[in-house]
C-alpha atoms as a PDB file:
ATOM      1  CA  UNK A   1      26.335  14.024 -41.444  1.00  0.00           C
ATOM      2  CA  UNK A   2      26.036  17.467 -43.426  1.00  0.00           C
ATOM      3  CA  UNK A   3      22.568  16.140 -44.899  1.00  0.00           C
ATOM      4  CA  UNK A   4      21.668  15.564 -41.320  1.00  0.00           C
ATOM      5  CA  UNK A   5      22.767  19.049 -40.115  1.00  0.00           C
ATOM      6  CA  UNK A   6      21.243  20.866 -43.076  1.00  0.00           C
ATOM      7  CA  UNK A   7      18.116  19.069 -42.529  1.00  0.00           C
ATOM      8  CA  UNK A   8      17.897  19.860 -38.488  1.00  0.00           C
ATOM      9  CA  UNK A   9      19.368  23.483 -39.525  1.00  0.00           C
ATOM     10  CA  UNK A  10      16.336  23.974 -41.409  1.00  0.00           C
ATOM     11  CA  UNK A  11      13.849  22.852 -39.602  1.00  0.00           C
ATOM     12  CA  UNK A  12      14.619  25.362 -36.569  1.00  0.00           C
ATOM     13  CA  UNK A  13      15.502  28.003 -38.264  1.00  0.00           C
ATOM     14  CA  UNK A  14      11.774  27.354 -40.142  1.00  0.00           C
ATOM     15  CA  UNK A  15      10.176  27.113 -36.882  1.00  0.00           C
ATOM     16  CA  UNK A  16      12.206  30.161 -35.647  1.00  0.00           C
ATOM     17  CA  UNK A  17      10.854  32.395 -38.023  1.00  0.00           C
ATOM     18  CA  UNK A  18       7.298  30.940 -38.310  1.00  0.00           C
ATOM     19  CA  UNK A  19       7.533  31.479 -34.490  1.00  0.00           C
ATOM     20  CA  UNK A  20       8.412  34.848 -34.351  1.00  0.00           C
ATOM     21  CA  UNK A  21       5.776  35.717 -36.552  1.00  0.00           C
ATOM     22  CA  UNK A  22       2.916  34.320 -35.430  1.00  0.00           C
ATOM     23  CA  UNK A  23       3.556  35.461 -31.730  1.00  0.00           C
ATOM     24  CA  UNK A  24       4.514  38.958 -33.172  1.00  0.00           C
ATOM     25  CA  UNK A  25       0.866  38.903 -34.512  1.00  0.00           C
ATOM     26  CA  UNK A  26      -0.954  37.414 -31.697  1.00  0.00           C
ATOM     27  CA  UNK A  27       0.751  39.942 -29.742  1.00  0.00           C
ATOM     28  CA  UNK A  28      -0.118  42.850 -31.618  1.00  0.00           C
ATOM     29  CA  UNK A  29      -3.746  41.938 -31.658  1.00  0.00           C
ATOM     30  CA  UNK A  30      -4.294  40.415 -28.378  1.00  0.00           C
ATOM     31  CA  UNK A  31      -1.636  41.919 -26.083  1.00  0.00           C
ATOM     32  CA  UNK A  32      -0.859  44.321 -23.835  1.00  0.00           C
ATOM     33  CA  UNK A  33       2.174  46.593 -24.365  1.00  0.00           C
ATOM     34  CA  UNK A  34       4.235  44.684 -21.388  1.00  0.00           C
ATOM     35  CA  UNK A  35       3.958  41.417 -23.762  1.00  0.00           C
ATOM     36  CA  UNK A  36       5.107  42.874 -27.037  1.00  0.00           C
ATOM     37  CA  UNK A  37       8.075  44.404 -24.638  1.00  0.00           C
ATOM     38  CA  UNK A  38       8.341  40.936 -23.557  1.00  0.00           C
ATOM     39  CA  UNK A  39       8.317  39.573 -27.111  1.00  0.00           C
ATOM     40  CA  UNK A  40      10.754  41.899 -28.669  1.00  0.00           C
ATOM     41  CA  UNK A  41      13.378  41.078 -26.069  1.00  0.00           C
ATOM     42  CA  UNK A  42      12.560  36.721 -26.428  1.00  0.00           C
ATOM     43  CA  UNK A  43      12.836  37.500 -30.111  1.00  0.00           C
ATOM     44  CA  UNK A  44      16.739  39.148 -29.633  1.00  0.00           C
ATOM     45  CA  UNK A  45      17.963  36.797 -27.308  1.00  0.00           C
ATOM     46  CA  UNK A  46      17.643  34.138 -26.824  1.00  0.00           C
ATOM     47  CA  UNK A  47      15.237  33.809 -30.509  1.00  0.00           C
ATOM     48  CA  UNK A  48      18.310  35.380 -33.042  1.00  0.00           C
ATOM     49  CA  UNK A  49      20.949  33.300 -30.958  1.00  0.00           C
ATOM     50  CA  UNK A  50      19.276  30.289 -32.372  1.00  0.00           C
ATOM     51  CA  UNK A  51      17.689  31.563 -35.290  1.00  0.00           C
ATOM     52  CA  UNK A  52      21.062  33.450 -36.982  1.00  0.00           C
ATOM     53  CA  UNK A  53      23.441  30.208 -36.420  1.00  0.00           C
ATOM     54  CA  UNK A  54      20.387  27.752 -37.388  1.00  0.00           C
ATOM     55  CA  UNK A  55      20.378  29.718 -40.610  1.00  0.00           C
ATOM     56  CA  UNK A  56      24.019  29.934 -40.874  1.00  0.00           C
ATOM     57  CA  UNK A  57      24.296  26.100 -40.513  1.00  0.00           C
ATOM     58  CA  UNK A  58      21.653  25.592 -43.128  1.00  0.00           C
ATOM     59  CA  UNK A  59      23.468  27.925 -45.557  1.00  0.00           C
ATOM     60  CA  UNK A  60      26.428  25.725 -45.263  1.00  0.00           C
ATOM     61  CA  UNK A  61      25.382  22.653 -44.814  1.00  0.00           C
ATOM     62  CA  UNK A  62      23.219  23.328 -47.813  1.00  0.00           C
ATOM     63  CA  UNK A  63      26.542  24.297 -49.975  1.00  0.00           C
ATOM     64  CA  UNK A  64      28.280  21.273 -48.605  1.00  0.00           C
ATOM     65  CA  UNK A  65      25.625  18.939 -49.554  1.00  0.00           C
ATOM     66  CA  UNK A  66      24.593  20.235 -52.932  1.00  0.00           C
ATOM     67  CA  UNK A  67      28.563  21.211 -54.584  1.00  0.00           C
ATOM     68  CA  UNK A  68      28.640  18.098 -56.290  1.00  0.00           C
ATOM     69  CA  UNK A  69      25.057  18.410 -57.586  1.00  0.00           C
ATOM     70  CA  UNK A  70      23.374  19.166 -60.603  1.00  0.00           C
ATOM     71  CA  UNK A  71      19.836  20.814 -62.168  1.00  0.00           C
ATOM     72  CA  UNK A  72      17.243  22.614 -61.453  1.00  0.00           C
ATOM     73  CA  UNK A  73      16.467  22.103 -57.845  1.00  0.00           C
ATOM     74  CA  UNK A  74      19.372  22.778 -56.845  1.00  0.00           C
ATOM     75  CA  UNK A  75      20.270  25.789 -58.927  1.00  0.00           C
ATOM     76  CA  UNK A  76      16.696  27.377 -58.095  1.00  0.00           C
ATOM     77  CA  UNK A  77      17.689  26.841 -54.049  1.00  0.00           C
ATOM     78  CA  UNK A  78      21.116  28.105 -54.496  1.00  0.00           C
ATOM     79  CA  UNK A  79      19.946  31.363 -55.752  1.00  0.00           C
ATOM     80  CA  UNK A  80      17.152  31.811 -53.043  1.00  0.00           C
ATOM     81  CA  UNK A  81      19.289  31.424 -50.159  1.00  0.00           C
ATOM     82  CA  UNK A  82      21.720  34.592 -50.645  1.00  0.00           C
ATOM     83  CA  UNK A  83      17.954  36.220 -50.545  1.00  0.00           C
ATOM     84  CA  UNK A  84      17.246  34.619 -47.642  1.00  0.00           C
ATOM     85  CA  UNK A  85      20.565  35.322 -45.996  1.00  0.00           C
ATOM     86  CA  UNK A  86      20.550  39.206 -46.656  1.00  0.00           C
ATOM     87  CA  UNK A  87      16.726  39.682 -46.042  1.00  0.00           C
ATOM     88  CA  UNK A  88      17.584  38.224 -42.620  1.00  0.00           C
ATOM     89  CA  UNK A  89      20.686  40.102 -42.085  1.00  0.00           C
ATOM     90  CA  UNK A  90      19.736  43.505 -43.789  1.00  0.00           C
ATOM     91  CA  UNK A  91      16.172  43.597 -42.715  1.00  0.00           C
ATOM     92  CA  UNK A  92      15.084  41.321 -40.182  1.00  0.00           C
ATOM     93  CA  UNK A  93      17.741  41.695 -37.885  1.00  0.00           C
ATOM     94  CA  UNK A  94      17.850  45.575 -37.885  1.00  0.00           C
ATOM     95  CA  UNK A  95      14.296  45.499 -37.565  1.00  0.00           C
ATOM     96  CA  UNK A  96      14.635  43.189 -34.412  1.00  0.00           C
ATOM     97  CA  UNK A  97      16.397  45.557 -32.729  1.00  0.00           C
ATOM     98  CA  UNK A  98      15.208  48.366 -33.130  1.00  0.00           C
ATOM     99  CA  UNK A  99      11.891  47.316 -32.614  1.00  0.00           C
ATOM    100  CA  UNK A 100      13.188  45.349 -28.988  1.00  0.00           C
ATOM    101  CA  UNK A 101      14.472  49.167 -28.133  1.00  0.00           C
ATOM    102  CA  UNK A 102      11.678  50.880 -29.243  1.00  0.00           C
ATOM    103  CA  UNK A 103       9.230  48.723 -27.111  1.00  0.00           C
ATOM    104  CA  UNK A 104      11.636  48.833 -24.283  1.00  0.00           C
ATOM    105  CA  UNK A 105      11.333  52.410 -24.434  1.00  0.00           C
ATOM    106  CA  UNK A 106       7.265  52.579 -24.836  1.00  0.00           C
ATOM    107  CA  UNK A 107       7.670  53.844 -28.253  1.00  0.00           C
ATOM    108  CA  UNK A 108       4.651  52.170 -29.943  1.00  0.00           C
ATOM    109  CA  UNK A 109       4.399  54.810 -32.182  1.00  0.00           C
ATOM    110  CA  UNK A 110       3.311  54.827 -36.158  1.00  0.00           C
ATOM    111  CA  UNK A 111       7.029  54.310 -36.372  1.00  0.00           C
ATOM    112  CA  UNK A 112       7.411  51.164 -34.832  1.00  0.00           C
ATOM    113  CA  UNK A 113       4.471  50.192 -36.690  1.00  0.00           C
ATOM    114  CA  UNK A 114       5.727  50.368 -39.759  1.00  0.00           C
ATOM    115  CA  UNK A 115       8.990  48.948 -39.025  1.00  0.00           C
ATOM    116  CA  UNK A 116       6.500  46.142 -37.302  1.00  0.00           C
ATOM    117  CA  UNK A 117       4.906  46.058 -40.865  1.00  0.00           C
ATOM    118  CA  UNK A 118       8.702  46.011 -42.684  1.00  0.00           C
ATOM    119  CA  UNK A 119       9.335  43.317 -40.573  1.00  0.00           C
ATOM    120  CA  UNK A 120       6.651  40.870 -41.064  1.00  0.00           C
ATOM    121  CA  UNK A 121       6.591  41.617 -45.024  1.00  0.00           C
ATOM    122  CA  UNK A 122      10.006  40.312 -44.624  1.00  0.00           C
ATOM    123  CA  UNK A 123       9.692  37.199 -42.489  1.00  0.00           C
ATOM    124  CA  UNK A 124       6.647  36.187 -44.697  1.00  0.00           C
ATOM    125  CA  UNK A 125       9.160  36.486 -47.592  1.00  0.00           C
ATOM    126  CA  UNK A 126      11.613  34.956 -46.079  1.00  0.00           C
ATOM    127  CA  UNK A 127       9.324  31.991 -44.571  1.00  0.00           C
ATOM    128  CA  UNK A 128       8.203  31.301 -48.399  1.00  0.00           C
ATOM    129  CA  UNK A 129      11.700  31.433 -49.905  1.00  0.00           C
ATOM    130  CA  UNK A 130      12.236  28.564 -47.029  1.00  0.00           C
ATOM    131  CA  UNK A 131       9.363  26.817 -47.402  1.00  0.00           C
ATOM    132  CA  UNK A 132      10.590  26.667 -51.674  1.00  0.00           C
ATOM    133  CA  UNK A 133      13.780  25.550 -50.248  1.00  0.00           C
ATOM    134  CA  UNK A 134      12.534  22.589 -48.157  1.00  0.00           C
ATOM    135  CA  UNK A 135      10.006  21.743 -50.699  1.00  0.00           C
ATOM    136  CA  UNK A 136      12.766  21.442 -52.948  1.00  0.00           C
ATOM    137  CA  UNK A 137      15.141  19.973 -50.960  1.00  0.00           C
ATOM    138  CA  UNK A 138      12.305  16.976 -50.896  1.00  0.00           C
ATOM    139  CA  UNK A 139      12.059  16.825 -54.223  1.00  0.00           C
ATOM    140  CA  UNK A 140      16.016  16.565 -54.489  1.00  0.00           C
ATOM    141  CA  UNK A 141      15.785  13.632 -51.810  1.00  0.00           C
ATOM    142  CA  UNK A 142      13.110  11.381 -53.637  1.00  0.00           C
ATOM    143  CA  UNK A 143      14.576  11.970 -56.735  1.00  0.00           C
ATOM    144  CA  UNK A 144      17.900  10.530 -55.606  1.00  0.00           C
ATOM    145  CA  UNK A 145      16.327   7.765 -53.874  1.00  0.00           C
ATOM    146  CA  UNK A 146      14.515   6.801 -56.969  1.00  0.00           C
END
């Protein structure tokens, strides 16, 4: 059951992100201010009610199913995922925020821009780390099917 939560866990927190990202930019270069508005609040709720436990459940899960187990793999994805868990808690999620209450204000100013530009240096980074992770995780599986 854990390898089956860590697995779904992933997968939408993965999409999550990706998601966030990609509308953030389509937004930006194709919308109106009323639809990055409308972005920046989807992305706070309901987006980091799913995304924040979906990572959380990952984290664990991930723990859970790798305590037991050995090498590199696993030691490379263990020390990613404390990077993964403060970018998202120390950047992303302020960023978030701030960003939904900027826009909600009709502050598209060169600050929200560059906190825009913090935060999708960020996600990118933390979108790779996970993408390592699952790639890895993979690995982990064939290996122990073998």
């Amino acid at each position: 059951m854990p390898k089956r939560i860590h697995l779904v866990a992933g997968i939408l927190s993965m999409l999550c992100l990706a998601t966030f990202f990609l509308w953030t930019i389509m937004a930006e270069l194709f919308g109106s201010h009323a639809a990055i508005v409308q972005l920046k609040s989807l992305i706070v709720s309901p987006g980091l009610w799913i995304m924040i436990p979906a990572i959380a459940a990952t984290g664990a899960s991930g723990m859970w199913v790798g305590k037991s187990r050995k090498g590199r793999l696993v030691d490379a994805k263990k020390k990613r995922m404390p990077i993964i868990a403060a970018n998202g808690l120390l950047v992303l999620v302020p960023c978030a925020l701030t960003l939904h209450r900027w826009a909600a204000a009709g502050a598209f100013d060169s600050a929200f821009y560059g906190v825009q530009a913090v935060e999708l240096i960020a996600g990118g980074i933390n979108f790779t780390l996970m993408v390592l992770n699952a790639r890895d995780g993979l690995r982990i599986s064939r290996a122990r099917q073998r």
